[in-house]
Protein backbone atom coordinates (compact mmCIF):
# COMPACT_ATOMS: atom_id res chain seq x y z
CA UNK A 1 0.00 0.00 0.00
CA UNK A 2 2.43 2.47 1.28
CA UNK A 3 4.14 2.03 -2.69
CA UNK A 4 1.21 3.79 -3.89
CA UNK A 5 2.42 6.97 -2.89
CA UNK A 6 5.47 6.94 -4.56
CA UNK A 7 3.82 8.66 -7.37
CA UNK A 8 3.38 11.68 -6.24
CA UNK A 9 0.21 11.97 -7.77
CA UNK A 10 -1.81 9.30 -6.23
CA UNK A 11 -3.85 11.52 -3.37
CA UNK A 12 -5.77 8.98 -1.68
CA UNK A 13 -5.57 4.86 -1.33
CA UNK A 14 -7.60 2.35 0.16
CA UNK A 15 -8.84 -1.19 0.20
CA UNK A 16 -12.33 -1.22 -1.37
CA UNK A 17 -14.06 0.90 -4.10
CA UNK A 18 -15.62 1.62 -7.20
CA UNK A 19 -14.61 1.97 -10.89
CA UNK A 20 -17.79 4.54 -10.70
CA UNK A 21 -19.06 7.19 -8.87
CA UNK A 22 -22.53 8.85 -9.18
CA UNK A 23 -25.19 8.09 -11.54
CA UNK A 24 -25.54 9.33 -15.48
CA UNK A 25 -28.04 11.04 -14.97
CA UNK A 26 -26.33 12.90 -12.00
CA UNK A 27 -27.60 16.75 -11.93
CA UNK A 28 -30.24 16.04 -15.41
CA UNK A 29 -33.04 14.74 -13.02
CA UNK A 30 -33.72 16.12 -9.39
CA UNK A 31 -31.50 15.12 -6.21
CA UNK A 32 -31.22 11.45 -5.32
CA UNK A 33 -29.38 10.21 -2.45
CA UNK A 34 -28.85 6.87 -4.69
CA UNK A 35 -27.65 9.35 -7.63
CA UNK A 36 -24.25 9.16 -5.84
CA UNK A 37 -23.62 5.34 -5.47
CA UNK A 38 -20.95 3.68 -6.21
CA UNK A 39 -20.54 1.36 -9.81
CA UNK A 40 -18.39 -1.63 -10.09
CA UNK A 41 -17.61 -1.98 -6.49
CA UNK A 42 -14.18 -3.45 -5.57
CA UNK A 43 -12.21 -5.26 -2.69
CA UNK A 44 -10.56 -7.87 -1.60
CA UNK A 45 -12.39 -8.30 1.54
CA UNK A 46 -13.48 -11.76 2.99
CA UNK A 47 -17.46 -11.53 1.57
CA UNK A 48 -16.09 -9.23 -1.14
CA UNK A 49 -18.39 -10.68 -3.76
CA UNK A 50 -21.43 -10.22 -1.36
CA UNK A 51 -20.88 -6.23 -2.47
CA UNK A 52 -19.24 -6.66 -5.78
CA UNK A 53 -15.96 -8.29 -7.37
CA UNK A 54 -13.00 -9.68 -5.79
CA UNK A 55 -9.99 -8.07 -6.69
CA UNK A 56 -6.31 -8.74 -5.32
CA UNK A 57 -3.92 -6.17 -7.27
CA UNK A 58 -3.56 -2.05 -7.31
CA UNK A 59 -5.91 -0.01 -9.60
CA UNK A 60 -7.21 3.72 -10.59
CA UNK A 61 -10.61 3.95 -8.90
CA UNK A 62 -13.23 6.52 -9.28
CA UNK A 63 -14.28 6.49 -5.36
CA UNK A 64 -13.05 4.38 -2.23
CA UNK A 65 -15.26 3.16 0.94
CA UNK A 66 -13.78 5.05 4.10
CA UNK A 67 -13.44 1.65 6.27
CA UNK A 68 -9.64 1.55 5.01
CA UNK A 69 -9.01 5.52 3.51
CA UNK A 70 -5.46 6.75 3.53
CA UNK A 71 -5.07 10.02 2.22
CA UNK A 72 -1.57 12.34 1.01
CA UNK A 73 -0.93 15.24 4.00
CA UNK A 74 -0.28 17.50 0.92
CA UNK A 75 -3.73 17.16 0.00
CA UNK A 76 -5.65 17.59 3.20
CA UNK A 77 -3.48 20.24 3.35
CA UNK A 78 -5.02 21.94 0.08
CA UNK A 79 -8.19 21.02 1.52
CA UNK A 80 -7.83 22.87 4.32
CA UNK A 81 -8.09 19.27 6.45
CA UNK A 82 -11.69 17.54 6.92
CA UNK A 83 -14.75 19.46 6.50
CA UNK A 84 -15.78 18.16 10.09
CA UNK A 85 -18.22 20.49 10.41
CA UNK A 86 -20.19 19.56 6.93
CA UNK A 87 -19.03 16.22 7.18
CA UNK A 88 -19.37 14.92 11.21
CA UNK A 89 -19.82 11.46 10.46
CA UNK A 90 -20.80 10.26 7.01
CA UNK A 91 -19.58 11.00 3.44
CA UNK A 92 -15.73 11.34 4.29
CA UNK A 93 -14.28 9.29 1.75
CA UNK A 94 -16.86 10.41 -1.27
CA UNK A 95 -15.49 14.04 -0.56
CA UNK A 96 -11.63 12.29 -0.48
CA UNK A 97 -12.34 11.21 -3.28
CA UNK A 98 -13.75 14.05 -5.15
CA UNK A 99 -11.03 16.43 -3.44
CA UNK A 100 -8.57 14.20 -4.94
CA UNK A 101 -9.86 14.38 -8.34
CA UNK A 102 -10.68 18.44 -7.97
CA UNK A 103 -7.07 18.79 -7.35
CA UNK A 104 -5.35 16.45 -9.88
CA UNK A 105 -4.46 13.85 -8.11
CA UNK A 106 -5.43 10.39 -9.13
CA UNK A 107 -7.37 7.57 -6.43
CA UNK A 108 -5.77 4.00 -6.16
CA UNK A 109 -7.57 0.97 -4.62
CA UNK A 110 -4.70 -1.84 -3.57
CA UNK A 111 -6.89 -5.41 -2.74
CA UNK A 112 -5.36 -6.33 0.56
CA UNK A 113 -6.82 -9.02 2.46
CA UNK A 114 -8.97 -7.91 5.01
CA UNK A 115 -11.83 -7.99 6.59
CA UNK A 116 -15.05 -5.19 7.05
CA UNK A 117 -17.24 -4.69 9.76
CA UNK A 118 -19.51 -2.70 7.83
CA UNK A 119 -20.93 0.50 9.52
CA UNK A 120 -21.32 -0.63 12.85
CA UNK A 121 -20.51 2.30 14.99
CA UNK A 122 -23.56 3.85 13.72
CA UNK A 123 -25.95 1.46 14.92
CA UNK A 124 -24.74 1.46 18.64
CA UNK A 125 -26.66 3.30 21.07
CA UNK A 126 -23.22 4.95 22.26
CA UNK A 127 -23.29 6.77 18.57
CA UNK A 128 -26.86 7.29 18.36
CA UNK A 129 -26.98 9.30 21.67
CA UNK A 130 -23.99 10.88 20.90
CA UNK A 131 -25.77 12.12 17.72
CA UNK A 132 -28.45 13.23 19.44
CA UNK A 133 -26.64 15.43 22.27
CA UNK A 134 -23.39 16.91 20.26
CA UNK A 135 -25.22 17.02 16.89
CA UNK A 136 -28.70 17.77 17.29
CA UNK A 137 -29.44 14.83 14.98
CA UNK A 138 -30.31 11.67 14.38
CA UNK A 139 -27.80 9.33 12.34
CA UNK A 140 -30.08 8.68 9.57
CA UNK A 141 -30.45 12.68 9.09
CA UNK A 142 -26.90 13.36 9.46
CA UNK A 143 -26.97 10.54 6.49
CA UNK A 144 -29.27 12.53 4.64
CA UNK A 145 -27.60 15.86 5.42
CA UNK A 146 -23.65 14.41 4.51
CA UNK A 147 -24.89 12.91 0.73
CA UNK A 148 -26.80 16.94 0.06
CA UNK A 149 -23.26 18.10 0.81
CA UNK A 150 -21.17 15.81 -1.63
CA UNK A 151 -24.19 15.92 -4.23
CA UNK A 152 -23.55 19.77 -4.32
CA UNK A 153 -19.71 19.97 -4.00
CA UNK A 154 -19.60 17.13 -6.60
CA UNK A 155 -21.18 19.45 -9.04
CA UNK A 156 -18.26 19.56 -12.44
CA UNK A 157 -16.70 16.27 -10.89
CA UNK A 158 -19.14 13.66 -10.87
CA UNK A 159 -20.06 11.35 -12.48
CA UNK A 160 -16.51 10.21 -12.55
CA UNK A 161 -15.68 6.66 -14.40
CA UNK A 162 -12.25 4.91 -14.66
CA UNK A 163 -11.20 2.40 -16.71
């Protein structure tokens, strides 16, 4: 993994994602939270084909899933670091991703072996309450809320394919 960034213009790496990102019809028909899935999902996770294809070597990807997201200082520097404050909880590696791209640099999924829990601080009480007191919100409208945000600053990016 850590070979990846010896191009200097690989901005972000991680261990599962897509060859697509966003719909075709992204911005022609009116906001969709499923406009901004994910196409030709990757990984080489141990139920990898239960979300897509298996895949064991390093490739260009359009958008990576933030369970494994490693991401070039120099770019979160040009960010100006996460957009906590838009972005508390969900959404953080769609907006890596489209950062990346924004700025030139490209996004590489490497297939390690691994495994994914799958979004389970979310559904723990612990994270719901904190939601609740620190946010205002509930999860599933901080959800909502996060996907508005990267369906707007996606605007001139997306949809994004790779080969």
């Amino acid at each position: 993994m850590l070979r990846e960034f010896d191009d200097p213009k690989v901005g972000v790496v991680g261990f599962g994602g897509a060859k697509g990102h966003g719909e075709d019809d992204i911005y022609k028909t009116p906001y969709r939270l499923t406009q901004l899935r994910r196409i030709g999902y990757l990984s080489n996770t141990q139920d990898a084909e239960t979300h897509g294809e298996r895949f064991t070597g390093g490739t260009d990807v359009a958008v990576l899933d933030g369970f494994a997201l490693i991401m070039r200082r120099s770019l979160l520097d040009r960010c100006g670091g996460w957009p906590v404050a838009a972005l508390p909880f969900h959404s953080y590696d769609y907006w890596a991703c489209i950062m990346a791209h924004k700025l030139g640099y490209k996004v590489r999924l490497v297939g390690i072996a691994c495994h994914h829990h799958g979004g389970q601080t979310a559904t723990t009480p612990a994270y719901q309450e904190w939601s609740q007191r620190v946010l205002g919100k509930s999860d599933a409208e901080v959800h909502e809320e996060s996907h508005r945000v990267i369906y707007e600053m996606g605007r001139g990016v997306l949809p994004w394919r790779v080969k």
